[in-house]
N, C-alpha and C. Protein backbone atom coordinates (compact mmCIF):
# COMPACT_ATOMS: atom_id res chain seq x y z
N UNK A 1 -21.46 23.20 -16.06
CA UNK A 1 -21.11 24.15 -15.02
C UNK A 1 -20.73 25.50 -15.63
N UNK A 2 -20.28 25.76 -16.99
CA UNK A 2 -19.92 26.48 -17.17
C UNK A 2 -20.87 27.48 -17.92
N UNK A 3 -21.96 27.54 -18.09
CA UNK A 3 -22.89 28.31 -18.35
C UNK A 3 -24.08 28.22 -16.89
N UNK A 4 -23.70 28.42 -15.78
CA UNK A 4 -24.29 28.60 -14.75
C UNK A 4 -24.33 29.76 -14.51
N UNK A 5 -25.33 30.60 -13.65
CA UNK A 5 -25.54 32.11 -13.63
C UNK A 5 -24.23 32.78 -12.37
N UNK A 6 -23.63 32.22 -11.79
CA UNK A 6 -22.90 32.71 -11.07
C UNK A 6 -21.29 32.79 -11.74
N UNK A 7 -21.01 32.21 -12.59
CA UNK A 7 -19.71 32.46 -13.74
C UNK A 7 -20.19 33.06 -14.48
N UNK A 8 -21.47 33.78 -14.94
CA UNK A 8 -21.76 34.83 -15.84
C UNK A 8 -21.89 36.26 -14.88
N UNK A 9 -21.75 36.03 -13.57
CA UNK A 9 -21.87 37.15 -12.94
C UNK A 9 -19.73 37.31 -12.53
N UNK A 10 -19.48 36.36 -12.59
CA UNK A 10 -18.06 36.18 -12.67
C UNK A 10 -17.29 37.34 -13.54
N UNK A 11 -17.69 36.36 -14.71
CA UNK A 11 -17.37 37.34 -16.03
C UNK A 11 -17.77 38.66 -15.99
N UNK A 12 -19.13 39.18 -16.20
CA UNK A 12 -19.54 40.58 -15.54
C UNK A 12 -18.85 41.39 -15.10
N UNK A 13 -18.24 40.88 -13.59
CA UNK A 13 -17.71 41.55 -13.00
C UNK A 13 -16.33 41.91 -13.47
N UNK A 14 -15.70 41.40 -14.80
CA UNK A 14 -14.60 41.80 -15.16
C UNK A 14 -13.82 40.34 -14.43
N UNK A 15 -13.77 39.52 -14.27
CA UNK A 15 -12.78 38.61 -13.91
C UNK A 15 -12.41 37.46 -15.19
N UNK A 16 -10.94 37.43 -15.07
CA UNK A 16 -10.11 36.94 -16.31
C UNK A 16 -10.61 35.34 -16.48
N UNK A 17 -11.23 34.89 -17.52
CA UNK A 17 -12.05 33.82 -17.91
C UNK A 17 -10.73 32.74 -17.76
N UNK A 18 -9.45 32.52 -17.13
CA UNK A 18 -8.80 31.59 -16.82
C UNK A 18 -8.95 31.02 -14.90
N UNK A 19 -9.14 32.52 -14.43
CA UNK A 19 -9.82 32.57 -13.17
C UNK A 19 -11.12 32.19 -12.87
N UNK A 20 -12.15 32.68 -14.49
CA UNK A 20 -13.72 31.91 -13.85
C UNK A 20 -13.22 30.40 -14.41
N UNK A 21 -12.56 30.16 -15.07
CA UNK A 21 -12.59 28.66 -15.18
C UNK A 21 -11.86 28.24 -14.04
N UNK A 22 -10.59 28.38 -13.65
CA UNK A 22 -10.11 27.37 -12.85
C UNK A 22 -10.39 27.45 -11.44
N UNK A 23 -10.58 29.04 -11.04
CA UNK A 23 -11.17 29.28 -9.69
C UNK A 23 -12.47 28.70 -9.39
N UNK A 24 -13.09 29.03 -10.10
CA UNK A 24 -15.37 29.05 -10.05
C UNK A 24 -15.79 27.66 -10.66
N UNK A 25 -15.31 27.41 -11.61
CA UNK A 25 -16.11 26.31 -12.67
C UNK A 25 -15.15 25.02 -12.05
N UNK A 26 -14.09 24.68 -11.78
CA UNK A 26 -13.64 24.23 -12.14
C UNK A 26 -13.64 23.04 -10.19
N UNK A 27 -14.04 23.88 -9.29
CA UNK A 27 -14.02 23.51 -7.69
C UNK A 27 -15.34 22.66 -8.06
N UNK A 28 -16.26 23.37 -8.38
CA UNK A 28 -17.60 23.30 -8.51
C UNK A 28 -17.71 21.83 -9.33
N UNK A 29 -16.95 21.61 -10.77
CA UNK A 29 -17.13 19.96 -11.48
C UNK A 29 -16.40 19.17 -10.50
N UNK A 30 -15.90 19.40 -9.75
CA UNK A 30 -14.82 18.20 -8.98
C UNK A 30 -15.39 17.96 -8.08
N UNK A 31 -16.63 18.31 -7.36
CA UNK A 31 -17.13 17.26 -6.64
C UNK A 31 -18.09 15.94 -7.01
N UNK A 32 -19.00 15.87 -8.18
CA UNK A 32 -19.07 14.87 -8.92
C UNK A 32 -17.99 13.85 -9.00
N UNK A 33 -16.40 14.17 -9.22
CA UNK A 33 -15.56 13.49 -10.08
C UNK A 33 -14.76 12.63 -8.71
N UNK A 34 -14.83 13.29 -7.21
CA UNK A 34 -14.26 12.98 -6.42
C UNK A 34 -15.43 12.14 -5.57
N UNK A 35 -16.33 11.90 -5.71
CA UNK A 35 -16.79 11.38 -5.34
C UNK A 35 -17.30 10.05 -6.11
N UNK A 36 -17.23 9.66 -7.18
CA UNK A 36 -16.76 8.58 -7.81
C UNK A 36 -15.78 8.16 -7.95
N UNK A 37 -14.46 9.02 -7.76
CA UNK A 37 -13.12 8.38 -7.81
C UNK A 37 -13.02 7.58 -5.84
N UNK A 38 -13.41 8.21 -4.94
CA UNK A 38 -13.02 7.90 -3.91
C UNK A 38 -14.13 6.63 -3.52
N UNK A 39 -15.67 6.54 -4.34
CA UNK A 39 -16.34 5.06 -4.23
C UNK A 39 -15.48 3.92 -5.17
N UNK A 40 -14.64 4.40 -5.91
CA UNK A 40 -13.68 3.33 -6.77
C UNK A 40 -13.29 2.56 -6.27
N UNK A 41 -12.13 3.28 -5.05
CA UNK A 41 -10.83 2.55 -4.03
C UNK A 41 -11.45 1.74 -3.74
N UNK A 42 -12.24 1.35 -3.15
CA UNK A 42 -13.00 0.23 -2.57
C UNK A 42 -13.29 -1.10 -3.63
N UNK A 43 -13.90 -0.45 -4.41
CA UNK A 43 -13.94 -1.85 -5.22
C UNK A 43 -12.88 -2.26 -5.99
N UNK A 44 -11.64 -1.52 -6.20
CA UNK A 44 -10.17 -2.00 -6.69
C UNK A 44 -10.38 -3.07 -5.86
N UNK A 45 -10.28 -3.20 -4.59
CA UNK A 45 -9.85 -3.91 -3.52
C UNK A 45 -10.71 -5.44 -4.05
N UNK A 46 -12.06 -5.53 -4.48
CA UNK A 46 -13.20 -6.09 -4.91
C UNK A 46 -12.33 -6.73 -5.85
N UNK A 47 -11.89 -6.00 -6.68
CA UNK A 47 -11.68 -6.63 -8.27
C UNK A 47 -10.45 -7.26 -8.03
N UNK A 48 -9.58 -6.78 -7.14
CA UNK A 48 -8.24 -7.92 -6.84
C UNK A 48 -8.70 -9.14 -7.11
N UNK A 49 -9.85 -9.71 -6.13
CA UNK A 49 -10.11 -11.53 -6.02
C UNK A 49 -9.98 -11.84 -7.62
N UNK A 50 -11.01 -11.25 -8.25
CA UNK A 50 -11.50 -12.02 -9.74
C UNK A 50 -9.72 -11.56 -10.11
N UNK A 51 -9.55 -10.69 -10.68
CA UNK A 51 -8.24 -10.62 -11.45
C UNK A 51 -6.97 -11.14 -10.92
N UNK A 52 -7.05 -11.26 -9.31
CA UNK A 52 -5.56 -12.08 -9.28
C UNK A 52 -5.77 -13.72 -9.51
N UNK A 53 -6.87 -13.99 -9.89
CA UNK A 53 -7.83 -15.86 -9.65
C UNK A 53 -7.54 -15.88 -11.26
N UNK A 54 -7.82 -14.90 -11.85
CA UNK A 54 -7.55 -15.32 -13.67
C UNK A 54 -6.58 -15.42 -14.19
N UNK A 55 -5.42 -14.41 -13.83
CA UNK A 55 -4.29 -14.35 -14.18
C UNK A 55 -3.17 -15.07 -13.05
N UNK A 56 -3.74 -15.70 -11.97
CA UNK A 56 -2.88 -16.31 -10.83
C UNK A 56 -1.46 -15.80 -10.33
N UNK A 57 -2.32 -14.49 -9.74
CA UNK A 57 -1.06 -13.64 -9.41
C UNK A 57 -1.42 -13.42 -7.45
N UNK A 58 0.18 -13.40 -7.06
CA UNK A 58 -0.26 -13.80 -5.68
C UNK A 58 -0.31 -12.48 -5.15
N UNK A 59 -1.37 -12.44 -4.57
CA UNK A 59 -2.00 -11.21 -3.45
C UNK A 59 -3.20 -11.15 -2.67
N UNK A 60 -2.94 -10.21 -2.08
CA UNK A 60 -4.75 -10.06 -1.17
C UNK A 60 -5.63 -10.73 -1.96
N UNK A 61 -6.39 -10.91 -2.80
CA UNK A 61 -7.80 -12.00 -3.47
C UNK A 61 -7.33 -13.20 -3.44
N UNK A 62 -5.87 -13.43 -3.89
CA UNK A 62 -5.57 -15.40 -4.13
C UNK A 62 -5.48 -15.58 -2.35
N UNK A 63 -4.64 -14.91 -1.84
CA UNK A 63 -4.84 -15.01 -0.07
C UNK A 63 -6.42 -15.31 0.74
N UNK A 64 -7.53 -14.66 0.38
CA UNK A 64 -8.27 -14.22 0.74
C UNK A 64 -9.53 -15.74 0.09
N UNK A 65 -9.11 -16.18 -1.27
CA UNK A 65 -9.72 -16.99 -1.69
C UNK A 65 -9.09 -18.79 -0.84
N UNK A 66 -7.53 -18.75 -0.68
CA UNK A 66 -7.35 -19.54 -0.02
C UNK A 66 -7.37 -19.99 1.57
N UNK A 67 -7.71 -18.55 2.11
CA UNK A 67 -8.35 -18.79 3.27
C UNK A 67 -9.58 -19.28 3.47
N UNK A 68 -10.45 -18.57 2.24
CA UNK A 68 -12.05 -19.68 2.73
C UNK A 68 -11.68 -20.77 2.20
N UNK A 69 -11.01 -20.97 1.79
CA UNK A 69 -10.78 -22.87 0.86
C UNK A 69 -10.79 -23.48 1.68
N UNK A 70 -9.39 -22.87 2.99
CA UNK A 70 -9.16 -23.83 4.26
C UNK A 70 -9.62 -23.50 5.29
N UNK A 71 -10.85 -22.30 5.13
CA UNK A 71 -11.17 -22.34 6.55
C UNK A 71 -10.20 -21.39 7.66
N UNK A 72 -9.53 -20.86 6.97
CA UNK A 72 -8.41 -20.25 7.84
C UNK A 72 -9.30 -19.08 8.88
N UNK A 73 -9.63 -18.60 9.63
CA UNK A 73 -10.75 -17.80 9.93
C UNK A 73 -9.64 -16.67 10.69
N UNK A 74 -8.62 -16.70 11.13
CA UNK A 74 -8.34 -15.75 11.15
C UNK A 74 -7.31 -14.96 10.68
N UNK A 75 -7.22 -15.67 9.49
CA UNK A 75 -6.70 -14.81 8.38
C UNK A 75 -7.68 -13.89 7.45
N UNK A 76 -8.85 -14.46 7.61
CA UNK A 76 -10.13 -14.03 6.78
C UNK A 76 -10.39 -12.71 8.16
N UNK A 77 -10.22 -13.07 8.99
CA UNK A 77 -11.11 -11.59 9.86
C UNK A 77 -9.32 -10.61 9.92
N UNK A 78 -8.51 -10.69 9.49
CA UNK A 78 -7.40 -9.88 9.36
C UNK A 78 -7.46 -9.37 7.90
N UNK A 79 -7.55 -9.82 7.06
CA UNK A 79 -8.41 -9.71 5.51
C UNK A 79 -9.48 -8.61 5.87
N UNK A 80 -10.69 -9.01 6.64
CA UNK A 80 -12.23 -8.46 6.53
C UNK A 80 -11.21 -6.77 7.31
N UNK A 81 -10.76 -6.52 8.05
CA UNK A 81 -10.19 -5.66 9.27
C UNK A 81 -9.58 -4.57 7.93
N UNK A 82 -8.71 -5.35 6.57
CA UNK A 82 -7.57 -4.51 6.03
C UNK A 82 -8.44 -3.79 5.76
N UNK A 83 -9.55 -4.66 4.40
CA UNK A 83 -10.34 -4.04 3.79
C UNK A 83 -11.57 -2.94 4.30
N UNK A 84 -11.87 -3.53 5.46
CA UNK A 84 -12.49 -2.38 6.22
C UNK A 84 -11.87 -0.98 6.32
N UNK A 85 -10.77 -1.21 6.78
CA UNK A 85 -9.43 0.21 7.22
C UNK A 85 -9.73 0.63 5.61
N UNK A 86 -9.16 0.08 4.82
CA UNK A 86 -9.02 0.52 3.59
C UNK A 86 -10.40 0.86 2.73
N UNK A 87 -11.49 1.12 2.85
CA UNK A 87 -13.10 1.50 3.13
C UNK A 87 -13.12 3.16 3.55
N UNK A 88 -12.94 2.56 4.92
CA UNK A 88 -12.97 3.78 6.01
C UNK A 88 -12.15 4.80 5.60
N UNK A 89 -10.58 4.38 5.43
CA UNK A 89 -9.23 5.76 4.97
C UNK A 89 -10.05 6.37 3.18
N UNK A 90 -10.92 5.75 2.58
CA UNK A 90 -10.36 5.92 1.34
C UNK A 90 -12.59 7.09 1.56
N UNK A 91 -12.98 6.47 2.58
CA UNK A 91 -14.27 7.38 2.35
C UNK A 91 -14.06 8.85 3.39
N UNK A 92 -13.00 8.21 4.38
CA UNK A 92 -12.72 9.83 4.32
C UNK A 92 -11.51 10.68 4.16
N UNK A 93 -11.12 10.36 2.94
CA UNK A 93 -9.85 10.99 2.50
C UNK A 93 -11.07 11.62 1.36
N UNK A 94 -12.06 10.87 0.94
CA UNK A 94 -12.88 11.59 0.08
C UNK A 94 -13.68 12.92 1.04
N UNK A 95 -14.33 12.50 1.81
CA UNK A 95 -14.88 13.53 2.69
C UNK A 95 -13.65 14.87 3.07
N UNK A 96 -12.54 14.89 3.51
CA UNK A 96 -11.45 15.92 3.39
C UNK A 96 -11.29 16.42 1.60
N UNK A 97 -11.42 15.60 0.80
CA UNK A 97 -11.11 16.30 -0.31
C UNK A 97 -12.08 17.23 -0.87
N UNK A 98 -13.18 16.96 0.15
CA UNK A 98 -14.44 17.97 -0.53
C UNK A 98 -14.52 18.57 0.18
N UNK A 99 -13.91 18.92 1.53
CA UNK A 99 -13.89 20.56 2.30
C UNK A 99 -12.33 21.16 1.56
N UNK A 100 -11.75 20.40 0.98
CA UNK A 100 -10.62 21.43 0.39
C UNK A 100 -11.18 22.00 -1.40
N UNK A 101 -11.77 21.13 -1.64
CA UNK A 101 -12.28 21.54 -3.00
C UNK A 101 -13.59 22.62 -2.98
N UNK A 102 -13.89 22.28 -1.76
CA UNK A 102 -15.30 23.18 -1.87
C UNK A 102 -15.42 23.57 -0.43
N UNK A 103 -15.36 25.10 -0.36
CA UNK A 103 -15.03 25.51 0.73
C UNK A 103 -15.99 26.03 1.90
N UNK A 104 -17.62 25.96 0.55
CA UNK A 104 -18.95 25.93 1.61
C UNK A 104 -18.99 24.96 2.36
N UNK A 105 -18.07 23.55 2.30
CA UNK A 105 -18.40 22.47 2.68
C UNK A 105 -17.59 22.80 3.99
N UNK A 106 -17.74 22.33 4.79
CA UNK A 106 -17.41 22.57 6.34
C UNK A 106 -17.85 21.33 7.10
N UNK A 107 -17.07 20.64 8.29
CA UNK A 107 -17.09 19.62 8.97
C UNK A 107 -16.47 20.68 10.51
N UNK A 108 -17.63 20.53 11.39
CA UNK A 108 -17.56 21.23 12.50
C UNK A 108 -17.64 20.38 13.84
């Protein structure tokens, strides 16, 4: 990003190379970075099952694994509901973080 032609017109224009970095260069790498951090949240949620099943630690995955054991079904669709919510909040807390990071971005 930082040898792109619009931070060389930055510079040009006389603006202080702490401003083309953190103002110009710096909005511009963070949508790459926020948009892999905010597809993450979701699979934390994923990796609970395996890691609380290895180390036998009690939470959402050992819950979630002992409900299909017994069949519990509606503990499993209160389970399917969290993780959904927690999907939904975490893809658009990403979608808001990229109209604040990037301000061409607009939701109308």
């Amino acid at each position: 990003v930082l040898k792109q032609d619009y931070l060389r017109t930055a510079r040009a224009k006389g603006v202080k190379e702490f401003l083309v970095t953190n103002k110009h260069a710096l909005r511009n790498a963070l949508i790459p970075i926020i948009t892999i951090v905010g597809l993450e949240i979701p699979l934390l949620l994923g990796g609970a099952i395996i890691t609380e099943q290895i180390f036998q630690w009690p939470g959402i995955g050992q819950l979630t694994l002992q409900s299909i054991m017994s069949r519990d079904y509606s503990t499993l669709m209160g389970l399917n509901l969290t993780a959904a919510v927690i999907v939904l909040s975490s893809n658009l807390l990403t979608d808001i973080t990229y109209s604040i990071a990037d301000p061409r971005i607009k939701y109308s």
